[in-house]
C-alpha atoms as a PDB file:
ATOM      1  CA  UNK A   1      -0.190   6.307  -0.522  1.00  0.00           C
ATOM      2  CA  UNK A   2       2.450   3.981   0.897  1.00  0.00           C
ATOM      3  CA  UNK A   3       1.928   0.374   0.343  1.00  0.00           C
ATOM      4  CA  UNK A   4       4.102  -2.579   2.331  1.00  0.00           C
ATOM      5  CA  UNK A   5       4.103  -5.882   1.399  1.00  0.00           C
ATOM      6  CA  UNK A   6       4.304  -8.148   4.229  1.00  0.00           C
ATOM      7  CA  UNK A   7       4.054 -11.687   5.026  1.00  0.00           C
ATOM      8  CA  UNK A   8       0.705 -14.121   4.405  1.00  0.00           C
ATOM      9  CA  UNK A   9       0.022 -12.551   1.357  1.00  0.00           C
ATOM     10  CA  UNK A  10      -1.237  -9.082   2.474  1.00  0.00           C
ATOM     11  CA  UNK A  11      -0.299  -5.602   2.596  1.00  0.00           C
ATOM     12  CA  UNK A  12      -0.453  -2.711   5.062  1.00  0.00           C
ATOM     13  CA  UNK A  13      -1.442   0.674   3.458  1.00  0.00           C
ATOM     14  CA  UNK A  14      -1.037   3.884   4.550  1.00  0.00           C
ATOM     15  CA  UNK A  15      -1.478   7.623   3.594  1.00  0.00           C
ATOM     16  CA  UNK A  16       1.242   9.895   5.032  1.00  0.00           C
ATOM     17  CA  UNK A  17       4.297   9.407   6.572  1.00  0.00           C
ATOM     18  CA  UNK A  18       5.158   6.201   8.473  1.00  0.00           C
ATOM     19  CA  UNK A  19       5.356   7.884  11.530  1.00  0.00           C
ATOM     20  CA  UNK A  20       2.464  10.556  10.990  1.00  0.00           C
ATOM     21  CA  UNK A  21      -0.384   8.289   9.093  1.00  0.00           C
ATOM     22  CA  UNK A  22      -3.210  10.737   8.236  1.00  0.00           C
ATOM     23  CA  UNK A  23      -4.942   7.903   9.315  1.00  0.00           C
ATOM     24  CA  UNK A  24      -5.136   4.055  10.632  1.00  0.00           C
ATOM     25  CA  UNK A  25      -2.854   1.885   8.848  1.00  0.00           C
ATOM     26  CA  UNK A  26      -5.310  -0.919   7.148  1.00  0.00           C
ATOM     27  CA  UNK A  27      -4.071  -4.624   6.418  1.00  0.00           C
ATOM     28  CA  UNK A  28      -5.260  -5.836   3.122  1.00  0.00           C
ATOM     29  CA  UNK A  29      -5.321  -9.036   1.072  1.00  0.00           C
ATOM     30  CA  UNK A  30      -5.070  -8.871  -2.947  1.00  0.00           C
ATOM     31  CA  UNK A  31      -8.603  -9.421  -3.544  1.00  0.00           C
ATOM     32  CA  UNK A  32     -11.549  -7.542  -5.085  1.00  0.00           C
ATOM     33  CA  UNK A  33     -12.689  -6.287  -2.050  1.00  0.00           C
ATOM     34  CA  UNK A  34      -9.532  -5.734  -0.543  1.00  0.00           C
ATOM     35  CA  UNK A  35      -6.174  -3.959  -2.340  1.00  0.00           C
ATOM     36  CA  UNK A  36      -8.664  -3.043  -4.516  1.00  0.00           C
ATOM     37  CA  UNK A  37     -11.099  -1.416  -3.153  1.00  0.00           C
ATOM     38  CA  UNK A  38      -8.428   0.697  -1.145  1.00  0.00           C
ATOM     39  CA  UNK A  39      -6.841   1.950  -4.113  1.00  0.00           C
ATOM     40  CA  UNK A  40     -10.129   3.000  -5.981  1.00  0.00           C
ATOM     41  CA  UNK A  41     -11.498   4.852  -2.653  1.00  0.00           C
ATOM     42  CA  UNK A  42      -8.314   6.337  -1.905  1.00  0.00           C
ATOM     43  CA  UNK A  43      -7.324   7.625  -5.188  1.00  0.00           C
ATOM     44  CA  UNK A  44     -10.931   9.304  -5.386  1.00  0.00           C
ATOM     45  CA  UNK A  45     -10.782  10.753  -1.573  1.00  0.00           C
ATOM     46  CA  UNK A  46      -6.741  12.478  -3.535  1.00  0.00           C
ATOM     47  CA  UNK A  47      -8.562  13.212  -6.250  1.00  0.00           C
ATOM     48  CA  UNK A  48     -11.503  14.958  -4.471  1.00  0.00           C
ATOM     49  CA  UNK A  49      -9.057  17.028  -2.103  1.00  0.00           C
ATOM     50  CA  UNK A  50      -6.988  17.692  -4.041  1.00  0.00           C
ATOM     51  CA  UNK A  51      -7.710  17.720  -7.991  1.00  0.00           C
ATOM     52  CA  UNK A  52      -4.497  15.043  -8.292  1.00  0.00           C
ATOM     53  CA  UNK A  53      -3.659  11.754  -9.008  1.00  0.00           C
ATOM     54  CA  UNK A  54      -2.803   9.295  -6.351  1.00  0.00           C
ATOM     55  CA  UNK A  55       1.162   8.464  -6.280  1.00  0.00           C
ATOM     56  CA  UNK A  56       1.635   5.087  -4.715  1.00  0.00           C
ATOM     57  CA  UNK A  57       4.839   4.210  -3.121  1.00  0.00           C
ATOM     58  CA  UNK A  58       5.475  -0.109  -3.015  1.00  0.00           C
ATOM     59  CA  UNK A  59       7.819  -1.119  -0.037  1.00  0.00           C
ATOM     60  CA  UNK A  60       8.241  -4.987  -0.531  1.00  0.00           C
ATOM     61  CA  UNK A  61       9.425  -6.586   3.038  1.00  0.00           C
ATOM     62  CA  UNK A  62      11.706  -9.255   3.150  1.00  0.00           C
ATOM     63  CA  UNK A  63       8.821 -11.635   4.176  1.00  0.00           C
ATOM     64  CA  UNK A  64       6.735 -10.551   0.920  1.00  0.00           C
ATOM     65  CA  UNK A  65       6.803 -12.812  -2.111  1.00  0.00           C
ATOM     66  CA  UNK A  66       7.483 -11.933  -5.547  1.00  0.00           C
ATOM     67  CA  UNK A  67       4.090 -12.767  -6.748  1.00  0.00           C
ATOM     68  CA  UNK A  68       2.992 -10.134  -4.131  1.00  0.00           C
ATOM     69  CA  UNK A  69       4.881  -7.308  -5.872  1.00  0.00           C
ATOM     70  CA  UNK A  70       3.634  -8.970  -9.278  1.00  0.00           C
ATOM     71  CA  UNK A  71       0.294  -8.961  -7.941  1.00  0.00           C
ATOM     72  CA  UNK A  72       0.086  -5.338  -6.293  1.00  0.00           C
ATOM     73  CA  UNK A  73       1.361  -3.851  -9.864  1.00  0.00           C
ATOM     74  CA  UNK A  74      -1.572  -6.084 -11.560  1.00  0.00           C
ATOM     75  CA  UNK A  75      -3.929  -3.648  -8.962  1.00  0.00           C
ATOM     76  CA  UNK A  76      -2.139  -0.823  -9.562  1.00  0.00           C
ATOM     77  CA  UNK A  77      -2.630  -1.408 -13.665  1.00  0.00           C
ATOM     78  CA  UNK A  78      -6.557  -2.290 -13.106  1.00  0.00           C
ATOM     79  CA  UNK A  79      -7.385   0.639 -11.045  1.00  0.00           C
ATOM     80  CA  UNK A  80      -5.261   3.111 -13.211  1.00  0.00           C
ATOM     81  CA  UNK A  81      -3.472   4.488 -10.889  1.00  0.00           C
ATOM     82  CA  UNK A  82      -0.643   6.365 -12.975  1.00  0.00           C
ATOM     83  CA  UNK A  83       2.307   6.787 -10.694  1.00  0.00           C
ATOM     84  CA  UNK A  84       4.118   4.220  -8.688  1.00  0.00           C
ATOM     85  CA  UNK A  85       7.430   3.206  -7.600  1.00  0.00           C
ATOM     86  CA  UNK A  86       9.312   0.715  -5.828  1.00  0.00           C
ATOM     87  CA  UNK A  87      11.411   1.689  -2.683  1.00  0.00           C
ATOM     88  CA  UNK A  88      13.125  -0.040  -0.029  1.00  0.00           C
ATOM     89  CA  UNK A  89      11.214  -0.501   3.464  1.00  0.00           C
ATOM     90  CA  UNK A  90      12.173   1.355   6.445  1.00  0.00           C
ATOM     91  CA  UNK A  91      13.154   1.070   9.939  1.00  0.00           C
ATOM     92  CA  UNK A  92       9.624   2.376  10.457  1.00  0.00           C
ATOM     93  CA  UNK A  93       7.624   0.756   8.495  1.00  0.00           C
ATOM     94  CA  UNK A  94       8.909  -2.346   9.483  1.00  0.00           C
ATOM     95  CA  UNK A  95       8.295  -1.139  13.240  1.00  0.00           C
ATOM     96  CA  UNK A  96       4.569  -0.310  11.908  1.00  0.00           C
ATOM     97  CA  UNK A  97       4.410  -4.169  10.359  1.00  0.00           C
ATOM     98  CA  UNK A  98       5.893  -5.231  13.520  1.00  0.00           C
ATOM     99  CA  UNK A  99       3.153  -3.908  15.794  1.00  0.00           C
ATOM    100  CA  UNK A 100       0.415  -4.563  13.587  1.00  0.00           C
ATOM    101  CA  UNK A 101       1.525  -8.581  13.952  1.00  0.00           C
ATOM    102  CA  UNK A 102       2.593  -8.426  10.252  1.00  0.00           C
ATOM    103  CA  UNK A 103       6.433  -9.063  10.284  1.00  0.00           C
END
């Protein structure tokens, strides 16, 4: 699962590759019901077809915060999701951002 941290303190998460999603990109916030809930029901839809653990891959945008990134990893912790790292965006996620309104 990719996660990019945009502007207005939200995210865009996908599964797949940014140009091949396996399915609809979804804007989150870092609430309960939001980050949250994506990472619980996504790691147990891996989990389920797969027998793995979720990997999440966090692509801060140079309109996220630092207190985003802090805040995603606080998630990430809660959930226990047990691999992550910290890349640079792309070209096309920042294209996806850009035509979801989130750049």
């Amino acid at each position: 699962m990719t996660i990019c941290l945009r502007k207005n303190n939200q995210a865009l998460c996908y599964r797949g590759l940014a140009d091949k999603p396996l399915a609809k990109p979804q804007i989150v916030n870092y609430s309960k019901a939001g980050l949250r809930a994506v990472l619980v029901g996504t790691a147990n839809a891996i989990q389920k077809e797969t027998g793995k653990s979720m990997i999440v891959i966090l692509k801060p945008s140079a309109h996220s915060l630092y207190d985003n990134l802090v805040n995603t990893i606080d998630e990430l912790n809660i959930t226990s999701v047990p691999s992550y790292a910290i890349a640079d965006i792309s070209a096309k996620d920042i294209e996806m951002l850009k035509q979801q309104g989130a750049y």
